[in-house]
C-alpha atoms as a PDB file:
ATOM      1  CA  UNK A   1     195.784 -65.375  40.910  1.00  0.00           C
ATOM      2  CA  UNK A   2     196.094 -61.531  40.263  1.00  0.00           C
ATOM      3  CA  UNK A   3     199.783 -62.379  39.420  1.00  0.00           C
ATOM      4  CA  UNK A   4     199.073 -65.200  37.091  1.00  0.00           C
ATOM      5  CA  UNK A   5     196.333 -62.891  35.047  1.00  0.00           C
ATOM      6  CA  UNK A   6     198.957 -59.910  35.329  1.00  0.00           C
ATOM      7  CA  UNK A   7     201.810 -62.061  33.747  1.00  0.00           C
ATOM      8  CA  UNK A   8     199.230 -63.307  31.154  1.00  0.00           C
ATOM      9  CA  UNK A   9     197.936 -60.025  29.765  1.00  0.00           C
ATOM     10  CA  UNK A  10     201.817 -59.045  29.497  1.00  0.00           C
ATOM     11  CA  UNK A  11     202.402 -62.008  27.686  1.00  0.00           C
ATOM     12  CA  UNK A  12     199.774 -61.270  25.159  1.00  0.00           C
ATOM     13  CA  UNK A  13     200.608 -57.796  25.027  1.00  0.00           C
ATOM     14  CA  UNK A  14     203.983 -58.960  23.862  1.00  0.00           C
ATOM     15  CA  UNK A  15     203.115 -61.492  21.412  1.00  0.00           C
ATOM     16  CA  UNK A  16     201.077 -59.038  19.775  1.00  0.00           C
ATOM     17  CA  UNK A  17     203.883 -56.561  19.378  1.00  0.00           C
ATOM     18  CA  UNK A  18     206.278 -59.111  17.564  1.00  0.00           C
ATOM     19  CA  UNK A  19     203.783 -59.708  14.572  1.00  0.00           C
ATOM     20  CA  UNK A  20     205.182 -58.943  11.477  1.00  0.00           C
ATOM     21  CA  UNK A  21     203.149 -56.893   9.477  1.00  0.00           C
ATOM     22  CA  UNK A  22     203.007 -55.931   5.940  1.00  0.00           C
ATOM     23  CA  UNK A  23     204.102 -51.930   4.732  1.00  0.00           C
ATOM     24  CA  UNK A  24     200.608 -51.380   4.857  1.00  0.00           C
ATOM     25  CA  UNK A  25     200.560 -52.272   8.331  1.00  0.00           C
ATOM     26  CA  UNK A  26     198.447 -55.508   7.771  1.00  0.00           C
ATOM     27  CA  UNK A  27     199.463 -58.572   9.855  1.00  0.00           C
ATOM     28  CA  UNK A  28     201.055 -61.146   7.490  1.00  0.00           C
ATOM     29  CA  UNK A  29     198.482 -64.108   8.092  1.00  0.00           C
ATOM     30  CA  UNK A  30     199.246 -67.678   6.993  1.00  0.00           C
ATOM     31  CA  UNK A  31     197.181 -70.610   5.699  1.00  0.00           C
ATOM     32  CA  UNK A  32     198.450 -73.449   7.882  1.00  0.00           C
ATOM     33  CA  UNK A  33     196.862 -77.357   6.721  1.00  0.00           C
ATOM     34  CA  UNK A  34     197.916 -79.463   9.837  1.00  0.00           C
ATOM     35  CA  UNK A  35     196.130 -79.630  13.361  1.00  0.00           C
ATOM     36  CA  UNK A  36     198.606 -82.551  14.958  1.00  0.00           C
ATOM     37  CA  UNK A  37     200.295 -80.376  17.510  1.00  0.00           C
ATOM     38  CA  UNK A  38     203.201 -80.892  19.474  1.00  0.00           C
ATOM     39  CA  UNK A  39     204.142 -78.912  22.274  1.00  0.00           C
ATOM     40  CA  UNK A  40     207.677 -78.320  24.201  1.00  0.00           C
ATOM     41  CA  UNK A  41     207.327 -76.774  27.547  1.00  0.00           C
ATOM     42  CA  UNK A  42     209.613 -74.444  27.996  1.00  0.00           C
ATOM     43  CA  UNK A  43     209.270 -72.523  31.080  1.00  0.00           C
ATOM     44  CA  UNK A  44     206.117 -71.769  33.453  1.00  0.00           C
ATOM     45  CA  UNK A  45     203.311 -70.464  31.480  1.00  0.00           C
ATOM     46  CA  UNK A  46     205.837 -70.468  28.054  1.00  0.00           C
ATOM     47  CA  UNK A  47     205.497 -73.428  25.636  1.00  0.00           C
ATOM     48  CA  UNK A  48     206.417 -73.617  21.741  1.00  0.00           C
ATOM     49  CA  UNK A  49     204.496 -74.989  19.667  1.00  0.00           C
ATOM     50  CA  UNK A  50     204.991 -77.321  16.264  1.00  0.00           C
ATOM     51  CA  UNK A  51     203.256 -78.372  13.371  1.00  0.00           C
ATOM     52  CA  UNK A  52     204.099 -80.315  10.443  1.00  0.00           C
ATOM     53  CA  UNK A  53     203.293 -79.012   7.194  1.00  0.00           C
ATOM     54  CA  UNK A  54     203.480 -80.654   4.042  1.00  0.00           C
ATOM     55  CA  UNK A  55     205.638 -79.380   1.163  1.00  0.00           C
ATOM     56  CA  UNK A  56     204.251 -79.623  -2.424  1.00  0.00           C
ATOM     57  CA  UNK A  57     207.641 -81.779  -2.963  1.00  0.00           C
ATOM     58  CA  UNK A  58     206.152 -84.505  -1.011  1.00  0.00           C
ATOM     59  CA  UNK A  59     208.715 -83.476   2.115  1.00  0.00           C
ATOM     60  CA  UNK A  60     207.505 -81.775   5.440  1.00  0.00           C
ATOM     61  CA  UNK A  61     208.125 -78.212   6.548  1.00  0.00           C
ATOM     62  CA  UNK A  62     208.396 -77.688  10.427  1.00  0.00           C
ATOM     63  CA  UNK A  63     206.258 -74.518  11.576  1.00  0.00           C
ATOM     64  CA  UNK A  64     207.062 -73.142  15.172  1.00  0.00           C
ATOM     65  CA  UNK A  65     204.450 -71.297  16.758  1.00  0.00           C
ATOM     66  CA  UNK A  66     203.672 -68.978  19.904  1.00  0.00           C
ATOM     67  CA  UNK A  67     200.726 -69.449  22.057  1.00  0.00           C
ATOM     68  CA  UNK A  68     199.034 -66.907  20.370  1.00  0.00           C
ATOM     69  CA  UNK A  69     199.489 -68.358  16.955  1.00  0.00           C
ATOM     70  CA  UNK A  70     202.876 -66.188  15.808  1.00  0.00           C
ATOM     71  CA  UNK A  71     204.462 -68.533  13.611  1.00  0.00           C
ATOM     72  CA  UNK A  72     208.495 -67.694  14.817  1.00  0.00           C
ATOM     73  CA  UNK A  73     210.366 -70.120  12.751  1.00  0.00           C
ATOM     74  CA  UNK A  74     210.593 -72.561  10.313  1.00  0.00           C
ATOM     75  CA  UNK A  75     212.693 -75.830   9.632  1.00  0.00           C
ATOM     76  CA  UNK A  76     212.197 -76.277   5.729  1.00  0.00           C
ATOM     77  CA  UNK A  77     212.520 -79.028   4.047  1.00  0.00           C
ATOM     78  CA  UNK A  78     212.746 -81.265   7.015  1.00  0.00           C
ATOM     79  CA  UNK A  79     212.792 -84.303   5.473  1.00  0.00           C
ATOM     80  CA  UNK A  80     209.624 -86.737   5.530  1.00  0.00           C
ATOM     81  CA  UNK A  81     207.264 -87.183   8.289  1.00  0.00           C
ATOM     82  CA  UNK A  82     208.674 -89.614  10.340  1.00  0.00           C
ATOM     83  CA  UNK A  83     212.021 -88.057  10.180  1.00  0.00           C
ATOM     84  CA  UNK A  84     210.052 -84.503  11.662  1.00  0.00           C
ATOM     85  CA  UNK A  85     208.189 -86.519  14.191  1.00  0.00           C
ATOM     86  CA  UNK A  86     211.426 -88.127  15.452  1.00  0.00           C
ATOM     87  CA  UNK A  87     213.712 -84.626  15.449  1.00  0.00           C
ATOM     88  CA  UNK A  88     210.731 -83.257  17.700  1.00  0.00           C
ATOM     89  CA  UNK A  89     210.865 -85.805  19.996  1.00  0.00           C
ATOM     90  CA  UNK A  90     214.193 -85.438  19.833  1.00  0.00           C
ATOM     91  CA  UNK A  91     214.340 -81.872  21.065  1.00  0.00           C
ATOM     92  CA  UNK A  92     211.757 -81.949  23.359  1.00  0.00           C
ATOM     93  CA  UNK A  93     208.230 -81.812  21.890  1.00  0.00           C
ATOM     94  CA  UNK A  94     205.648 -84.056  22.411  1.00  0.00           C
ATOM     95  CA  UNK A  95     202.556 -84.531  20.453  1.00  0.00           C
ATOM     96  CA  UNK A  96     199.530 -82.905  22.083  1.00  0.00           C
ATOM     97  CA  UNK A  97     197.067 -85.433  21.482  1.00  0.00           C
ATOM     98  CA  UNK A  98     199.085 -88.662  22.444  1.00  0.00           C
ATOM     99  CA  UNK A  99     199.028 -87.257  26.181  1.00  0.00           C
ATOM    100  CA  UNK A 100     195.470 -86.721  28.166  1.00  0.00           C
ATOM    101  CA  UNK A 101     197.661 -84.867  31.095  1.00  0.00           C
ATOM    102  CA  UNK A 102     198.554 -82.094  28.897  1.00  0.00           C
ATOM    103  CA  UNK A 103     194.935 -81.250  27.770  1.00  0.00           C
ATOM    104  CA  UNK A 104     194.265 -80.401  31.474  1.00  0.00           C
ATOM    105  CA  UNK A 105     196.493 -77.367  31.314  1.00  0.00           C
ATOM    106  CA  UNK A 106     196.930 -76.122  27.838  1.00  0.00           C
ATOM    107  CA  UNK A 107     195.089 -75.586  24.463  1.00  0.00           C
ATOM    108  CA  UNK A 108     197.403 -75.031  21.435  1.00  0.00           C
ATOM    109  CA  UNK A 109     196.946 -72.192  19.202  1.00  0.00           C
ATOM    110  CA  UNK A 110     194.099 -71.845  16.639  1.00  0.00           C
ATOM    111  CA  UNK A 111     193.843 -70.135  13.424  1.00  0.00           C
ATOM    112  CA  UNK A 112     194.138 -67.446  11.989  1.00  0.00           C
ATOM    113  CA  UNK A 113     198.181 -68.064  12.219  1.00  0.00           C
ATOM    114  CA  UNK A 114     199.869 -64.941  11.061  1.00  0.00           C
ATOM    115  CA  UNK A 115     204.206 -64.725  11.129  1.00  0.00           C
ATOM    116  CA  UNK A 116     205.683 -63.238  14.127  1.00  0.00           C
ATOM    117  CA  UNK A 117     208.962 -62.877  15.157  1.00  0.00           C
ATOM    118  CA  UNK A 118     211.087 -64.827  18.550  1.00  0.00           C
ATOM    119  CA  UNK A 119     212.861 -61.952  20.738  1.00  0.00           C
ATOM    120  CA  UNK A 120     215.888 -64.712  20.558  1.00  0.00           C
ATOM    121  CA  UNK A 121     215.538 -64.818  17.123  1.00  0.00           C
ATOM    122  CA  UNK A 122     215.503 -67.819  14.604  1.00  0.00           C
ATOM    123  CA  UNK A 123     216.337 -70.369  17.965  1.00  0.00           C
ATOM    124  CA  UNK A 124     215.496 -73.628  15.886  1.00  0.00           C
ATOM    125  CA  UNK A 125     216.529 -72.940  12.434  1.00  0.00           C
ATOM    126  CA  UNK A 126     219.772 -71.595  12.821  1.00  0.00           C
ATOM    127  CA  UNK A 127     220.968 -74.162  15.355  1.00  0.00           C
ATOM    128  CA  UNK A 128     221.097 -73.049  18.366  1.00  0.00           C
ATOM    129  CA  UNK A 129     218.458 -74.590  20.185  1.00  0.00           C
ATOM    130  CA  UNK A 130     218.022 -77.756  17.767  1.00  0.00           C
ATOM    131  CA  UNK A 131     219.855 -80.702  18.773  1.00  0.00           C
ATOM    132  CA  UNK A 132     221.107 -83.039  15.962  1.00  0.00           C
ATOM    133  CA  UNK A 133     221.482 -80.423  14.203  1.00  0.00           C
ATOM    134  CA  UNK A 134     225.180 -81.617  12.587  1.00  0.00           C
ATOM    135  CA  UNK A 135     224.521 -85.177  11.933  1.00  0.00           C
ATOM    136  CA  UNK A 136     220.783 -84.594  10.926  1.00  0.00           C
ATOM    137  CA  UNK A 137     219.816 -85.566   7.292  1.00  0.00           C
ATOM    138  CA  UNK A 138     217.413 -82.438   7.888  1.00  0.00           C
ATOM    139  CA  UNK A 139     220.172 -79.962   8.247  1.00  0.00           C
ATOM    140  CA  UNK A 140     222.350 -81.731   5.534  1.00  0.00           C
ATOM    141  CA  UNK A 141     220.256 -80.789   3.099  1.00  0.00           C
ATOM    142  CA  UNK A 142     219.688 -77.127   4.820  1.00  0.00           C
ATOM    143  CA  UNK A 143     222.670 -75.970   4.417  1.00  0.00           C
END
């Protein structure tokens, strides 16, 4: 248990050293509408985290978070809704309130959101870690 509290305080530690902050020093905090979660395990006690934000253009952004509510990357414009909801599935994520098993273990991050940066760096936006990515009407109108 001592181990599992040690890792976690590390954790935090670290997420709070990649927020990006203003010249000022100020944390750069962001206004963030949905709630609809979805969650990608990623490795014991590491998860990313989605949402799916609506653009004024009536198309979806794609907001990656941290478990401490660092948003790390964005995906913008991906396209409408459904074509968001089914590139999430198809990478991995799964919407946090479609499974009861998942609530047993983890609670996904709460406001205030604030941007952040990944050490890896952009991982879903540039490619790397985004399959689909070529053939993708999302990334077709990306690049």
């Amino acid at each position: 248990m001592r181990i599992v509290q040690s890792t976690l305080s590390r954790l935090h530690q670290f997420a709070i050293a990649l927020r990006r902050r203003t010249p000022l020093g100020e944390v750069l905090k962001v206004r963030l509408r949905s709630r609809d979660h979805w969650v990608k395990v990623v490795d014991m006690l590491q998860q990313n985290w989605a949402l799916v934000e609506p653009l004024n253009n009536g198309q979806v952004e794609i907001v990656f978070l941290t478990d401490h509510s660092g948003i790390f990357d964005r995906i913008s414009p991906a396209g409408t809704q459904e074509e968001a909801f089914a590139a999430l599935r198809r990478n991995g994520f799964e919407r946090f309130a479609e499974d009861p098993r998942l609530k047993e273990f983890l609670a996904p991050p709460e406001a205030p959101y604030f941007e952040a940066t990944h050490p890896n760096g952009p991982i879903y936006s540039s490619g790397r870690y985004w399959r689909g990515a070529e053939e993708s009407t999302i990334w077709g109108r990306r690049r």
